[in-house]
N, C-alpha and C. Protein backbone atom coordinates (compact mmCIF):
# COMPACT_ATOMS: atom_id res chain seq x y z
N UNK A 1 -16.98 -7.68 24.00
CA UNK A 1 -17.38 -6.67 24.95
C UNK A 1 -17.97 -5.46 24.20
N UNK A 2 -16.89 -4.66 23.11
CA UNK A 2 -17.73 -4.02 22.83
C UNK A 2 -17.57 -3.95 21.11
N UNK A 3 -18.50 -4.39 20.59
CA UNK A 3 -18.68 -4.52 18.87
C UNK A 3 -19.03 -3.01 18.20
N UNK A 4 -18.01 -2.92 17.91
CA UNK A 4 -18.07 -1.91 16.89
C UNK A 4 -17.59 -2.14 15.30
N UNK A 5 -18.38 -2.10 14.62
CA UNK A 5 -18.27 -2.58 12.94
C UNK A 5 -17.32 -1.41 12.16
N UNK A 6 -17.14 -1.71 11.56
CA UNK A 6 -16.08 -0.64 10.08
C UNK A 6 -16.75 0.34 9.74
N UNK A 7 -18.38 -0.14 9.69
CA UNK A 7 -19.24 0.64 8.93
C UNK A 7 -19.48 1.86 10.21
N UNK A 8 -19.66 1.74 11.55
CA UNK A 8 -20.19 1.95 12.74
C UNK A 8 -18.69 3.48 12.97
N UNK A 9 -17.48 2.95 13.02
CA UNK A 9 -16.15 3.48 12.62
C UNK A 9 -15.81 4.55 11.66
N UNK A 10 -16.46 4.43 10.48
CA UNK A 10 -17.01 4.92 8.89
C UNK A 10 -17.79 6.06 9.06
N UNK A 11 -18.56 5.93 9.75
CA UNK A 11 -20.06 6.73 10.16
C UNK A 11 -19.38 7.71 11.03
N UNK A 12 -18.76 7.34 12.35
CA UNK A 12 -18.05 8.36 13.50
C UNK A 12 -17.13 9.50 13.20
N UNK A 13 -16.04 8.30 11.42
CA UNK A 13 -15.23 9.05 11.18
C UNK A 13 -15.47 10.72 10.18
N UNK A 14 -17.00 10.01 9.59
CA UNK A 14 -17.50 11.16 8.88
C UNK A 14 -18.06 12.37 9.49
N UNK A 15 -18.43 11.53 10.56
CA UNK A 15 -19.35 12.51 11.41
C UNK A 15 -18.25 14.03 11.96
N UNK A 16 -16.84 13.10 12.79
CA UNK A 16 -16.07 13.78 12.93
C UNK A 16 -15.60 14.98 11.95
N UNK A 17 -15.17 14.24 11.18
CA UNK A 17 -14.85 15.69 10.05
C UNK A 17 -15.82 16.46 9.06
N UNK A 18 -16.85 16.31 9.86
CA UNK A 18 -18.25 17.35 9.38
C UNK A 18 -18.11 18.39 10.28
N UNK A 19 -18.00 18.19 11.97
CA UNK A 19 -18.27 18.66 12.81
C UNK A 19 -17.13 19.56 13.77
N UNK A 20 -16.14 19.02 13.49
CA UNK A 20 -14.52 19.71 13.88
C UNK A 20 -13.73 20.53 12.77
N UNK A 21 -13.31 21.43 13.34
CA UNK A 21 -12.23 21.90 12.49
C UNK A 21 -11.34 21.18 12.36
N UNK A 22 -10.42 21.53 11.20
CA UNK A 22 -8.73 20.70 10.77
C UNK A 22 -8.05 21.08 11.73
N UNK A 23 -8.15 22.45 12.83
CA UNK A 23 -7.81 22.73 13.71
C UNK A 23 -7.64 21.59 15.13
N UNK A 24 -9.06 21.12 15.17
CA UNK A 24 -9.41 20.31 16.21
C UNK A 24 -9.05 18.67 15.28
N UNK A 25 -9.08 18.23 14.29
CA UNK A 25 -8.88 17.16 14.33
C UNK A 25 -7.30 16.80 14.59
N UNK A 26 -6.50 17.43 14.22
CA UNK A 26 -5.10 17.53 14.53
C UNK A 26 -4.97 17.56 15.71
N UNK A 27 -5.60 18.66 16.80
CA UNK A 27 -5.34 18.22 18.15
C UNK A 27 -5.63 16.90 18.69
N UNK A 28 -7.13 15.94 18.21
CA UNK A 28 -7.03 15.07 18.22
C UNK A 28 -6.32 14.22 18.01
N UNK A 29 -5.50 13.90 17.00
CA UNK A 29 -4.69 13.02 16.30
C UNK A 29 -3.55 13.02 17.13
N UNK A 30 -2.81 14.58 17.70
CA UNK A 30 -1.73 14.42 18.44
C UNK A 30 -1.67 13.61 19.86
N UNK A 31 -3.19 14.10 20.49
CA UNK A 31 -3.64 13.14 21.64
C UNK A 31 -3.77 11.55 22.00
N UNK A 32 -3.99 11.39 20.63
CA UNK A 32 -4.56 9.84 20.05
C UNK A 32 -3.25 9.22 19.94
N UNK A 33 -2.27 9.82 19.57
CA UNK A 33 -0.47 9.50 19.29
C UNK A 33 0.12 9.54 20.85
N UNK A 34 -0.08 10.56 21.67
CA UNK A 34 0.11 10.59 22.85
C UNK A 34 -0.44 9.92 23.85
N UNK A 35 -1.50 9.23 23.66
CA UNK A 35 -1.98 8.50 24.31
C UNK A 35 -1.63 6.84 23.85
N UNK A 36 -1.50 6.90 22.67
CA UNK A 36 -0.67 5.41 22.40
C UNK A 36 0.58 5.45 22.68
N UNK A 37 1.24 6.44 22.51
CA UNK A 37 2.70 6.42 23.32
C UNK A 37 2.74 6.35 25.05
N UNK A 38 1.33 6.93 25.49
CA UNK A 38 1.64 6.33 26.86
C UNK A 38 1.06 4.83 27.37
N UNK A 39 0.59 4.50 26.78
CA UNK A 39 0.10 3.78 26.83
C UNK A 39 1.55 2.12 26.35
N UNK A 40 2.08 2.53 25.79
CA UNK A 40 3.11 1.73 24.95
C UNK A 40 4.67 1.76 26.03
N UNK A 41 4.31 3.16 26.72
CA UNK A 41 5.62 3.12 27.90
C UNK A 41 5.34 2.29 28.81
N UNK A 42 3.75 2.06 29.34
CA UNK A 42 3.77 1.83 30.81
C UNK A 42 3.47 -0.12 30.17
N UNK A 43 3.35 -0.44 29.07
CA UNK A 43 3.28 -1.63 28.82
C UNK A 43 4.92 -2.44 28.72
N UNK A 44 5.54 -1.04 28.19
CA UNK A 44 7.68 -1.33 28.58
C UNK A 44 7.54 -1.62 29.89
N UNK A 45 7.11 -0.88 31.03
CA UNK A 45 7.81 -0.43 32.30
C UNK A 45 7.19 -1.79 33.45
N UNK A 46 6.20 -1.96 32.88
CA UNK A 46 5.77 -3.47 32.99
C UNK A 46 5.99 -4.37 33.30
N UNK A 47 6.74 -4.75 31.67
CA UNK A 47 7.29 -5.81 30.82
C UNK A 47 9.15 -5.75 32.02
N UNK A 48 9.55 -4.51 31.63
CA UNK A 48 10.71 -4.55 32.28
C UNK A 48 10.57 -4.95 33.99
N UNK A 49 9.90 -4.57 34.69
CA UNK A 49 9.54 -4.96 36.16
C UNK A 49 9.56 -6.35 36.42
N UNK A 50 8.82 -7.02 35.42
CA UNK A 50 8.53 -8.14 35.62
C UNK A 50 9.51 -9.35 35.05
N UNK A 51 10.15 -8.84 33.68
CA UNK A 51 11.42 -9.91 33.48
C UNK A 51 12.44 -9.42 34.00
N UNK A 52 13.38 -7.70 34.20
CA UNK A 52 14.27 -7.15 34.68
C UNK A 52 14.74 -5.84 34.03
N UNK A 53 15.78 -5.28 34.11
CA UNK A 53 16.18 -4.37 33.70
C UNK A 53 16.76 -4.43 32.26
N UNK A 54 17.35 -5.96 31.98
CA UNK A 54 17.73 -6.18 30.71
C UNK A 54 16.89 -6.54 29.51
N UNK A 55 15.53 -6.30 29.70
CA UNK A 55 14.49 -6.50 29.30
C UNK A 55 14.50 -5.86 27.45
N UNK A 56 14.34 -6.80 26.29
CA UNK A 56 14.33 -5.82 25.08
C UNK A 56 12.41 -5.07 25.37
N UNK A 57 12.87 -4.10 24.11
CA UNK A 57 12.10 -3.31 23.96
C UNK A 57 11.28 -3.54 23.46
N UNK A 58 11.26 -4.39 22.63
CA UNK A 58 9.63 -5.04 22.06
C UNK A 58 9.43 -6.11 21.88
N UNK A 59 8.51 -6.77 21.72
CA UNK A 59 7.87 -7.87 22.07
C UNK A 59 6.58 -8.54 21.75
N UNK A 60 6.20 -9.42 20.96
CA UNK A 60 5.22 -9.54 20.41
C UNK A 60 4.56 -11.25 21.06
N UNK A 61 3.29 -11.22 21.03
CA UNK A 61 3.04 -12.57 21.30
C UNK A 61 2.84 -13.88 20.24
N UNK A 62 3.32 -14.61 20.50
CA UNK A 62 3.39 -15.97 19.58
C UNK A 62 2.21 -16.46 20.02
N UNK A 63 1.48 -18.31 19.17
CA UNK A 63 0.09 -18.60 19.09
C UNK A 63 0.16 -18.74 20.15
N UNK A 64 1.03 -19.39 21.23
CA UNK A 64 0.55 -20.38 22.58
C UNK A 64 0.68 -18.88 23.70
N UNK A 65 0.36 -17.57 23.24
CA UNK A 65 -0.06 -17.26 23.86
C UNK A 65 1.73 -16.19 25.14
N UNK A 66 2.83 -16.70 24.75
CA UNK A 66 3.61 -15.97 25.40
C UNK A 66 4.57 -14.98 24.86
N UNK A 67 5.23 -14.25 25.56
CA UNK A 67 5.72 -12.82 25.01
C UNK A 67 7.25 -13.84 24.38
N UNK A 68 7.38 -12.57 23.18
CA UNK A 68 8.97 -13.51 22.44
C UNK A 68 9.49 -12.08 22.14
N UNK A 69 10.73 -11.38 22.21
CA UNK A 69 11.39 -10.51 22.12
C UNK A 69 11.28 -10.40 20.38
N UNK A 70 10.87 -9.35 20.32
CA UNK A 70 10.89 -9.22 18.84
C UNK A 70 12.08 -8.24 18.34
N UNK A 71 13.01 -8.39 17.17
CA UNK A 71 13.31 -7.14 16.89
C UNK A 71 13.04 -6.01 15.53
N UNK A 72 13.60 -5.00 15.63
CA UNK A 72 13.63 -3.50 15.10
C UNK A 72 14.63 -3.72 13.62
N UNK A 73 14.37 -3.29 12.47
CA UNK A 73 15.62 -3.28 11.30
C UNK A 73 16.32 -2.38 11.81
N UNK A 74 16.59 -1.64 13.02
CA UNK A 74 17.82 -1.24 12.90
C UNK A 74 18.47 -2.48 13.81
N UNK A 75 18.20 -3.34 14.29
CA UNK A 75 18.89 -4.34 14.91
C UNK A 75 19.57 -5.31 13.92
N UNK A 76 18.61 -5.36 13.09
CA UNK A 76 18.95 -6.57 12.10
C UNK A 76 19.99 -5.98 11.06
N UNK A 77 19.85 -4.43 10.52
CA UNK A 77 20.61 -4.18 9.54
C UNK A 77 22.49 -4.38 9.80
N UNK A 78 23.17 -4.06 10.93
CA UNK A 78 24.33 -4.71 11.05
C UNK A 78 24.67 -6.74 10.97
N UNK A 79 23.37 -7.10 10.65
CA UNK A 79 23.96 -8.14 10.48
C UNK A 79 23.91 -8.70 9.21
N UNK A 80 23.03 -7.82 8.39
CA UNK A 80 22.74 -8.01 7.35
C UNK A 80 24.08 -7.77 6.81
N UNK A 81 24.63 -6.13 6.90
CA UNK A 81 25.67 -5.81 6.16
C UNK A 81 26.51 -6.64 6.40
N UNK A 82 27.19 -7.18 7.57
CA UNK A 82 27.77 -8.07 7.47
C UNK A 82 27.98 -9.58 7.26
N UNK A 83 26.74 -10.24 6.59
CA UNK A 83 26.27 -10.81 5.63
C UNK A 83 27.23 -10.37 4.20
N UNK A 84 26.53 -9.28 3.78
CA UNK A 84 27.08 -9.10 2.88
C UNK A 84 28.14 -9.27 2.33
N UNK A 85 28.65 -8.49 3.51
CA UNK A 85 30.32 -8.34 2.96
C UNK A 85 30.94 -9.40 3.05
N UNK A 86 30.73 -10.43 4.03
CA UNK A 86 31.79 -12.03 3.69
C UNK A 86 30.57 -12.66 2.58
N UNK A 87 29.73 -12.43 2.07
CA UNK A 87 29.55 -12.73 0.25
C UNK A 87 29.95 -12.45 -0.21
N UNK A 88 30.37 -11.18 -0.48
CA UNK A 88 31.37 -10.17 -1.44
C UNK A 88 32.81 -11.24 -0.98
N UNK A 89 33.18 -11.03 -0.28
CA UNK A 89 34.53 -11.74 -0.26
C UNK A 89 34.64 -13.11 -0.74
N UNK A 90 33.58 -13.84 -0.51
CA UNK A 90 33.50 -15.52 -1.14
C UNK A 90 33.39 -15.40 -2.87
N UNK A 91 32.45 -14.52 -3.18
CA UNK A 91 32.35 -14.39 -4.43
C UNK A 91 34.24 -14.08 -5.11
N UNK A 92 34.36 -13.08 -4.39
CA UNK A 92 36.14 -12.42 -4.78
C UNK A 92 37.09 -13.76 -4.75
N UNK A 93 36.61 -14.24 -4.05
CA UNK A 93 37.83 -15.43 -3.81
C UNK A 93 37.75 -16.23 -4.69
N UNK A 94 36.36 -16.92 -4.78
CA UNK A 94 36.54 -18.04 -6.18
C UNK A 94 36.89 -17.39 -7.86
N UNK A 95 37.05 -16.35 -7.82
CA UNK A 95 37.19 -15.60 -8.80
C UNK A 95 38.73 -15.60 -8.76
């Protein structure tokens, strides 16, 4: 739909910071953040409508094309640690 090249991207981005202050590109940038954050809620509010309320928070698509609950390292790090620690104990024991 619409082709835009690196080089095309390259060119806009120079152009930009010829023509704006550091003033104005920052307001940009915060907009550009705010607008992917809204953009990222109403794709939750969605997602939650449509599977339910118990819905995780993120979600990525696999090849064939459907949503698979993805998770966050802070999800994973309690299981890690506790990983750990019954290693630590197997190691202690054969010792």
């Amino acid at each position: 739909m619409f082709s835009v090249s690196f080089g095309e991207c390259f060119i806009a981005l120079i152009a930009a910071g010829v023509f704006l202050k550091p003033e104005d590109i920052k307001a940009l940038y915060r907009y550009a953040k705010r607008f992917r954050d809204s953009i990222s809620n109403i794709k939750n509010e969605v997602i939650t409508s449509v599977i339910g309320d118990e819905a995780p928070t993120h979600y990525i698509l696999d090849d064939d094309g459907n949503m698979q609950p993805a998770y966050t390292i802070d999800d994973i790090k309690p299981i890690i640690k506790n990983e750990e620690k019954s290693t630590k104990r197997k190691k202690r024991a054969k010792h």
